[in-house]
PDB file of N, CA and C in Angstrom:
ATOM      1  N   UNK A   1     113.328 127.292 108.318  1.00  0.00           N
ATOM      2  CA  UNK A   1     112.993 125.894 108.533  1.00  0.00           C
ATOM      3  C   UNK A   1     111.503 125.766 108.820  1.00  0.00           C
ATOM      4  N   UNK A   2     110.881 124.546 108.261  1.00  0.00           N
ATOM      5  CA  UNK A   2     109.372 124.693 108.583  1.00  0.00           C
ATOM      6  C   UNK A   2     109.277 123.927 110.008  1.00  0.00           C
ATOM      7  N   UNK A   3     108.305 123.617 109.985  1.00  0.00           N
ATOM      8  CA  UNK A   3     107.767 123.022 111.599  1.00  0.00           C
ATOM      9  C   UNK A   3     108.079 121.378 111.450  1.00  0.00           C
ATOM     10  N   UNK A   4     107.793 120.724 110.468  1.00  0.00           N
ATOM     11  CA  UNK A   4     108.339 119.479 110.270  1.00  0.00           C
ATOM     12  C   UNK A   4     109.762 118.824 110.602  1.00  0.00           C
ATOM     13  N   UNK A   5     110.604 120.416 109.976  1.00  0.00           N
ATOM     14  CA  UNK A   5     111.977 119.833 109.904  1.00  0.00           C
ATOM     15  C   UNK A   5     112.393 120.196 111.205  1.00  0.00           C
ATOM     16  N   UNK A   6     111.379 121.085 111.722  1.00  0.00           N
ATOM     17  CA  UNK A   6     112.571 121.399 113.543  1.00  0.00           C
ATOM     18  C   UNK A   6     112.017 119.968 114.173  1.00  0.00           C
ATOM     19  N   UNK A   7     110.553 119.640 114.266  1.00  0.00           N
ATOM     20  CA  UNK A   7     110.046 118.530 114.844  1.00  0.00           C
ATOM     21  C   UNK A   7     111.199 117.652 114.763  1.00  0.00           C
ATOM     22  N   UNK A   8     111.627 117.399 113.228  1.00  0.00           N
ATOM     23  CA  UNK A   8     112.508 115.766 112.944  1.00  0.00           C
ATOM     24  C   UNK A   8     113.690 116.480 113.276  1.00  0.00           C
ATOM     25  N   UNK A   9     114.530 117.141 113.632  1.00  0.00           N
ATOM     26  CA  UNK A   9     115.780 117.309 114.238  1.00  0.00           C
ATOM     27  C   UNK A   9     115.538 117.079 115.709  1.00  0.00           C
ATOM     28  N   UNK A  10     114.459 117.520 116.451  1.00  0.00           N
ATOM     29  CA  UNK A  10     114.727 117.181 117.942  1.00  0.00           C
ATOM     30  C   UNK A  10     114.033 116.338 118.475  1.00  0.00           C
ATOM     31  N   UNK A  11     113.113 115.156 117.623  1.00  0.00           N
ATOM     32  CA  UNK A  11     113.157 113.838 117.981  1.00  0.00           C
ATOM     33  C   UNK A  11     113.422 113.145 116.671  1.00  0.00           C
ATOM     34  N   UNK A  12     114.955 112.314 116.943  1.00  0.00           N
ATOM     35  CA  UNK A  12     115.317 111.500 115.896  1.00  0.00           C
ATOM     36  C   UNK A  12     114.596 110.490 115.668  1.00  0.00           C
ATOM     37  N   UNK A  13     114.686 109.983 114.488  1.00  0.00           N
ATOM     38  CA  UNK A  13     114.040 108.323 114.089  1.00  0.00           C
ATOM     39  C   UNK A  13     114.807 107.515 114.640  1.00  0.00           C
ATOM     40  N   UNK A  14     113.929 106.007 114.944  1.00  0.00           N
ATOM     41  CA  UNK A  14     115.626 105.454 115.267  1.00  0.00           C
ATOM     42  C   UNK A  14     116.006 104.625 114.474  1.00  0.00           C
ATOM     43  N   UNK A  15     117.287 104.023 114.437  1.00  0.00           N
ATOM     44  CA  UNK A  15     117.775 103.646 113.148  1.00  0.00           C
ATOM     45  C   UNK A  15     117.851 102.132 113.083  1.00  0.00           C
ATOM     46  N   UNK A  16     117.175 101.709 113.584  1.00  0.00           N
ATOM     47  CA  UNK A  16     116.638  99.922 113.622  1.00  0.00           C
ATOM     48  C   UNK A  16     115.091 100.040 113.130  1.00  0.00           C
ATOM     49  N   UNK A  17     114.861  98.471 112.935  1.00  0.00           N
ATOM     50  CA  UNK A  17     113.676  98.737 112.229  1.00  0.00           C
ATOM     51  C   UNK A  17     113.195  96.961 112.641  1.00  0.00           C
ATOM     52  N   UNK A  18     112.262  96.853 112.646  1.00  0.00           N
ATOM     53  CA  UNK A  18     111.626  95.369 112.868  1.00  0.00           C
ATOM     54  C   UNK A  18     111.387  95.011 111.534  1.00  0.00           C
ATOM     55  N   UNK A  19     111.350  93.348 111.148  1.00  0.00           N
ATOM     56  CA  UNK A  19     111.517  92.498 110.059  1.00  0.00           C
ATOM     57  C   UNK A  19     110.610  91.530 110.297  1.00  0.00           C
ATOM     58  N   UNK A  20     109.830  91.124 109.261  1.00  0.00           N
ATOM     59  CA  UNK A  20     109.096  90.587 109.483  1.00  0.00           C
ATOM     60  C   UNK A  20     109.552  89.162 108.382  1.00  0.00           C
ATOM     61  N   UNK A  21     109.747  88.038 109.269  1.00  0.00           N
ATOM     62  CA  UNK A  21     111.203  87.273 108.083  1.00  0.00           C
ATOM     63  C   UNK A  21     110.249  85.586 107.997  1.00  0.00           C
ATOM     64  N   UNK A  22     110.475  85.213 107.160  1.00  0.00           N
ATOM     65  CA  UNK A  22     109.896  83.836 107.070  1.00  0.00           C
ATOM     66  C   UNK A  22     110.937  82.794 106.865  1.00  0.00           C
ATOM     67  N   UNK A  23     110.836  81.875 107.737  1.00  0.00           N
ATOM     68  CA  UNK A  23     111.653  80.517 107.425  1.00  0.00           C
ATOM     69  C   UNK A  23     111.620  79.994 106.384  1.00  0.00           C
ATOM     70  N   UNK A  24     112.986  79.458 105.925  1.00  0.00           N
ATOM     71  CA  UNK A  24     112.987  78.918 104.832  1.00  0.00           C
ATOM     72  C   UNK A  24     112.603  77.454 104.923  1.00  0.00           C
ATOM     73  N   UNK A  25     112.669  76.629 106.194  1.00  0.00           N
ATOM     74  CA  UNK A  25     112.322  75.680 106.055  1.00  0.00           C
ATOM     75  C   UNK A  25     111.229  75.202 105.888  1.00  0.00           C
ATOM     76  N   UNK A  26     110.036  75.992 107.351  1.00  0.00           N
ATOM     77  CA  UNK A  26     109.033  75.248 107.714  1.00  0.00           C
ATOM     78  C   UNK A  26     107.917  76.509 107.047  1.00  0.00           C
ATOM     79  N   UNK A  27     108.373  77.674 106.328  1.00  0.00           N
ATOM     80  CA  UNK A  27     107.191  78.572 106.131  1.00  0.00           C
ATOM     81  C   UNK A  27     106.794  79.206 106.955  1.00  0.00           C
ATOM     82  N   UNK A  28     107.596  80.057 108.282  1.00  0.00           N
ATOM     83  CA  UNK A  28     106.737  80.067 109.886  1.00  0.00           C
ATOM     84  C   UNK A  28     106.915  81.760 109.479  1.00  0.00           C
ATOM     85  N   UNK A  29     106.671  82.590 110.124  1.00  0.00           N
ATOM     86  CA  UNK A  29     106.820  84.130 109.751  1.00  0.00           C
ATOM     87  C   UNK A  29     106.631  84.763 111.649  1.00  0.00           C
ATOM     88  N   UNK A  30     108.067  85.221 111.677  1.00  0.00           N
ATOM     89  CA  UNK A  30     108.168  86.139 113.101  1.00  0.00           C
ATOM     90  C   UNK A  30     108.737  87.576 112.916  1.00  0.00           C
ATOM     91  N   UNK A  31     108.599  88.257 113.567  1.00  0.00           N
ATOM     92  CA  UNK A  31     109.175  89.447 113.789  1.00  0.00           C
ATOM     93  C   UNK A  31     110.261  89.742 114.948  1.00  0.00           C
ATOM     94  N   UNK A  32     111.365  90.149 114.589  1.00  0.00           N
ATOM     95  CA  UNK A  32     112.358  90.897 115.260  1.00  0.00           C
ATOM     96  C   UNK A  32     113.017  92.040 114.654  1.00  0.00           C
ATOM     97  N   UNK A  33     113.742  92.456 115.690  1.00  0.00           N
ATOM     98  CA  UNK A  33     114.621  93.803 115.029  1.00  0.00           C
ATOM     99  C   UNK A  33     115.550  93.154 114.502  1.00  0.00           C
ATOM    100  N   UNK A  34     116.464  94.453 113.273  1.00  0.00           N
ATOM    101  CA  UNK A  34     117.431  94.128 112.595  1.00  0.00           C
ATOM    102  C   UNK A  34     118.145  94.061 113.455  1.00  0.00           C
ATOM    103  N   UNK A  35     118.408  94.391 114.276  1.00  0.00           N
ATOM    104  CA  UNK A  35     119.965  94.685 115.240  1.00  0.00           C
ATOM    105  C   UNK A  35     120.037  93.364 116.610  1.00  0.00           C
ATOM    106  N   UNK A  36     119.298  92.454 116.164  1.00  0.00           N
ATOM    107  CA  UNK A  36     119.065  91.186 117.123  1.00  0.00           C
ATOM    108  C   UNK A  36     120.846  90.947 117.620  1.00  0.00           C
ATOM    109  N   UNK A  37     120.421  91.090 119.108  1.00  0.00           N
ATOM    110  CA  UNK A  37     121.503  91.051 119.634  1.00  0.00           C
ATOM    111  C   UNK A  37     122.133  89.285 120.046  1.00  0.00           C
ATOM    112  N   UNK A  38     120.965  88.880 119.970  1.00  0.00           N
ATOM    113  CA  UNK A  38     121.237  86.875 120.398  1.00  0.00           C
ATOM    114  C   UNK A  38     120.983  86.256 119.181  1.00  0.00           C
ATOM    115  N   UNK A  39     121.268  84.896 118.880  1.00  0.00           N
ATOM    116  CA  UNK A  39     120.530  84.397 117.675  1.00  0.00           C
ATOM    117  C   UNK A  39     119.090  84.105 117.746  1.00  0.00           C
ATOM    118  N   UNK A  40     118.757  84.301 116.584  1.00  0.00           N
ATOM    119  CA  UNK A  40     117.191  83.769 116.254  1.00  0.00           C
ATOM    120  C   UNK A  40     116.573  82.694 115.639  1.00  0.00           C
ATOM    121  N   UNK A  41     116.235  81.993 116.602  1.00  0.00           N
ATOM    122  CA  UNK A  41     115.376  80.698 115.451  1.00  0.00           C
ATOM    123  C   UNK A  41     113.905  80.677 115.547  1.00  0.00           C
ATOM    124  N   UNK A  42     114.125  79.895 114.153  1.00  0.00           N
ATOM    125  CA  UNK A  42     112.335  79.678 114.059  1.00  0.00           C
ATOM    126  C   UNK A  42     111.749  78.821 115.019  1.00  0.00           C
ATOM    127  N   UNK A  43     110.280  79.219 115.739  1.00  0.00           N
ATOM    128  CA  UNK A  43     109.809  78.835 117.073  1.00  0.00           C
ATOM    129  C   UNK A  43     108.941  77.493 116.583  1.00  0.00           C
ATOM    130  N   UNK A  44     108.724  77.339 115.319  1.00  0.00           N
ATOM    131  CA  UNK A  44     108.393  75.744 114.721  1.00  0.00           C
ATOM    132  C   UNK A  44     109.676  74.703 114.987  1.00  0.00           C
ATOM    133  N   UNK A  45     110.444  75.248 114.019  1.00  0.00           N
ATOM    134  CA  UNK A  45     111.476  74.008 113.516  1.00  0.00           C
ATOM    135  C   UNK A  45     112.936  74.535 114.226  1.00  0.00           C
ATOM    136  N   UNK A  46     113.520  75.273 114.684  1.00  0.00           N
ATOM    137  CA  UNK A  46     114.760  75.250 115.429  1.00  0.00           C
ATOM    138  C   UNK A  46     115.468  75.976 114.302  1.00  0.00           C
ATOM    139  N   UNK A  47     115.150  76.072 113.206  1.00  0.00           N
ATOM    140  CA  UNK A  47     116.213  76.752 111.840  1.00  0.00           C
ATOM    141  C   UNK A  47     116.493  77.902 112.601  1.00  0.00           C
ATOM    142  N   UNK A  48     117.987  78.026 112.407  1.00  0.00           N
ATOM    143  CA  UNK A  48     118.199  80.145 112.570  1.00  0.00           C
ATOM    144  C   UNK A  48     117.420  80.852 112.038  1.00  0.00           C
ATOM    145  N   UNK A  49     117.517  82.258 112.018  1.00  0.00           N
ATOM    146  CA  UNK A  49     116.504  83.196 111.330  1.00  0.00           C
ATOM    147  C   UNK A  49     117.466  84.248 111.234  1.00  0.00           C
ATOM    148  N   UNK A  50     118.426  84.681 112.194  1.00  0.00           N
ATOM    149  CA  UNK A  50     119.156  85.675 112.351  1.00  0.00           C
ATOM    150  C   UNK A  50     120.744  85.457 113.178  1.00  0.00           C
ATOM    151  N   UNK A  51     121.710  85.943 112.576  1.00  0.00           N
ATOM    152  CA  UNK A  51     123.035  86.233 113.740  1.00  0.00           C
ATOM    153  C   UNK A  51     123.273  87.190 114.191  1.00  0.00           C
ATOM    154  N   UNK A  52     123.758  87.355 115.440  1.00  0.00           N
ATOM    155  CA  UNK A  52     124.125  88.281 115.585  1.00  0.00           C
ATOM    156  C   UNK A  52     125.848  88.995 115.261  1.00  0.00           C
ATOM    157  N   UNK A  53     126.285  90.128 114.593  1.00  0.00           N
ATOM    158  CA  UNK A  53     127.367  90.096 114.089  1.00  0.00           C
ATOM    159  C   UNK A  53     128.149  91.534 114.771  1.00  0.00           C
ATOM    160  N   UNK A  54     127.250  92.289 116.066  1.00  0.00           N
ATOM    161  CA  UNK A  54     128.015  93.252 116.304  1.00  0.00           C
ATOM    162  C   UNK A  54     127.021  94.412 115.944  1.00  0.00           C
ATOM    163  N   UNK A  55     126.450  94.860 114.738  1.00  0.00           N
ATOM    164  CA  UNK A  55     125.637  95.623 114.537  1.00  0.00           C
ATOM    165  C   UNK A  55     124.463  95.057 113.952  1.00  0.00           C
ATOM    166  N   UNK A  56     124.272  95.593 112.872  1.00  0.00           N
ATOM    167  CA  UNK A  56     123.027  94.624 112.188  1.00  0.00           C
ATOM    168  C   UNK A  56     122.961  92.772 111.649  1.00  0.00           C
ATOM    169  N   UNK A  57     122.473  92.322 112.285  1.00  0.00           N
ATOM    170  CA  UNK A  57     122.246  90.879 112.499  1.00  0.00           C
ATOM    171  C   UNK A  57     122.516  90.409 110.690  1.00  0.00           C
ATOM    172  N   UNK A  58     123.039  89.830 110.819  1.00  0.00           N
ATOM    173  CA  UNK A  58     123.340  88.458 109.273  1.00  0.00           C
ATOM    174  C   UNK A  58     121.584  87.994 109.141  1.00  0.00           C
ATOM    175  N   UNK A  59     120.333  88.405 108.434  1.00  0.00           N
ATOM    176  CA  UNK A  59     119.317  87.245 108.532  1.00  0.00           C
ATOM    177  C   UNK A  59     119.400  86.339 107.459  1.00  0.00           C
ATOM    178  N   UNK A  60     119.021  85.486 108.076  1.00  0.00           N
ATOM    179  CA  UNK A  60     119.387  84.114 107.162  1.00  0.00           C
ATOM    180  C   UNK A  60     117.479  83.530 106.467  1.00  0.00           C
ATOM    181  N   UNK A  61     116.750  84.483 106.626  1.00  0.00           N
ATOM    182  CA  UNK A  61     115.674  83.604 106.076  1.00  0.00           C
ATOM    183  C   UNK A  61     115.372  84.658 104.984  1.00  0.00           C
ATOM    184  N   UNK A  62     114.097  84.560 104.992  1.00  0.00           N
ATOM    185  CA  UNK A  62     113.550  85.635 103.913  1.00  0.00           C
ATOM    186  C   UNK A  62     113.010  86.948 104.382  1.00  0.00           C
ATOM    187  N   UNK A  63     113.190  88.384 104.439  1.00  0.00           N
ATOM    188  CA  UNK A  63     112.635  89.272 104.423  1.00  0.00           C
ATOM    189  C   UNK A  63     111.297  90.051 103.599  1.00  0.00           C
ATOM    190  N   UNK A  64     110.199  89.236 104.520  1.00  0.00           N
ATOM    191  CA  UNK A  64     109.153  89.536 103.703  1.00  0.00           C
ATOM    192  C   UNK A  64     108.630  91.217 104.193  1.00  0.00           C
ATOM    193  N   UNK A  65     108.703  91.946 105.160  1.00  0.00           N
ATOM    194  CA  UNK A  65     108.339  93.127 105.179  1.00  0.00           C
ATOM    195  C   UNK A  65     109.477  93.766 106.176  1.00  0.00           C
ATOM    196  N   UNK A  66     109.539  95.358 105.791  1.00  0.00           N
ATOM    197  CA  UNK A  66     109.602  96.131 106.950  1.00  0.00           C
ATOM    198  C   UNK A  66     109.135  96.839 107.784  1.00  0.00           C
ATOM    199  N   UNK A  67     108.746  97.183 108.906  1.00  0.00           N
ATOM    200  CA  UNK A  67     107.889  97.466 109.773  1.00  0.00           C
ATOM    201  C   UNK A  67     109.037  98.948 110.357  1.00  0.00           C
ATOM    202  N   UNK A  68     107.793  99.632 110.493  1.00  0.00           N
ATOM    203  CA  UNK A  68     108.474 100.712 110.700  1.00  0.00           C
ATOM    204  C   UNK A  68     107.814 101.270 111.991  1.00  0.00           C
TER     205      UNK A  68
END
């Protein structure tokens, strides 16, 4: 095994990731994690952005990046 692969076995990645999502209504662009545990709305217009469903959130707008 090289030095990389012992590194990535004994600190894992973690398996959520932040989103960087834009409203469909008003055009507004926020960031949260996929795994949003409350709902999310847009901090302009009140639209949802995200549900929460147990594991990874339902998003309801647009996924313009992932952030890692």
């Amino acid at each position: 095994m090289s030095r990389e692969q012992i590194i990535e076995r004994l600190i894992p990645r973690p398996r959520s990731r932040f989103l960087l999502v834009t409203c469909l209504q008003c055009g507004n662009k926020q960031i949260f994690p996929d795994t949003a545990k409350i709902r999310v709305v847009c901090n302009v217009c009140g639209e949802p952005l995200a549900l929460p469903t147990g594991g990874k959130a339902k998003i309801l707008g647009r996924v313009e990046k992932v952030l890692e």
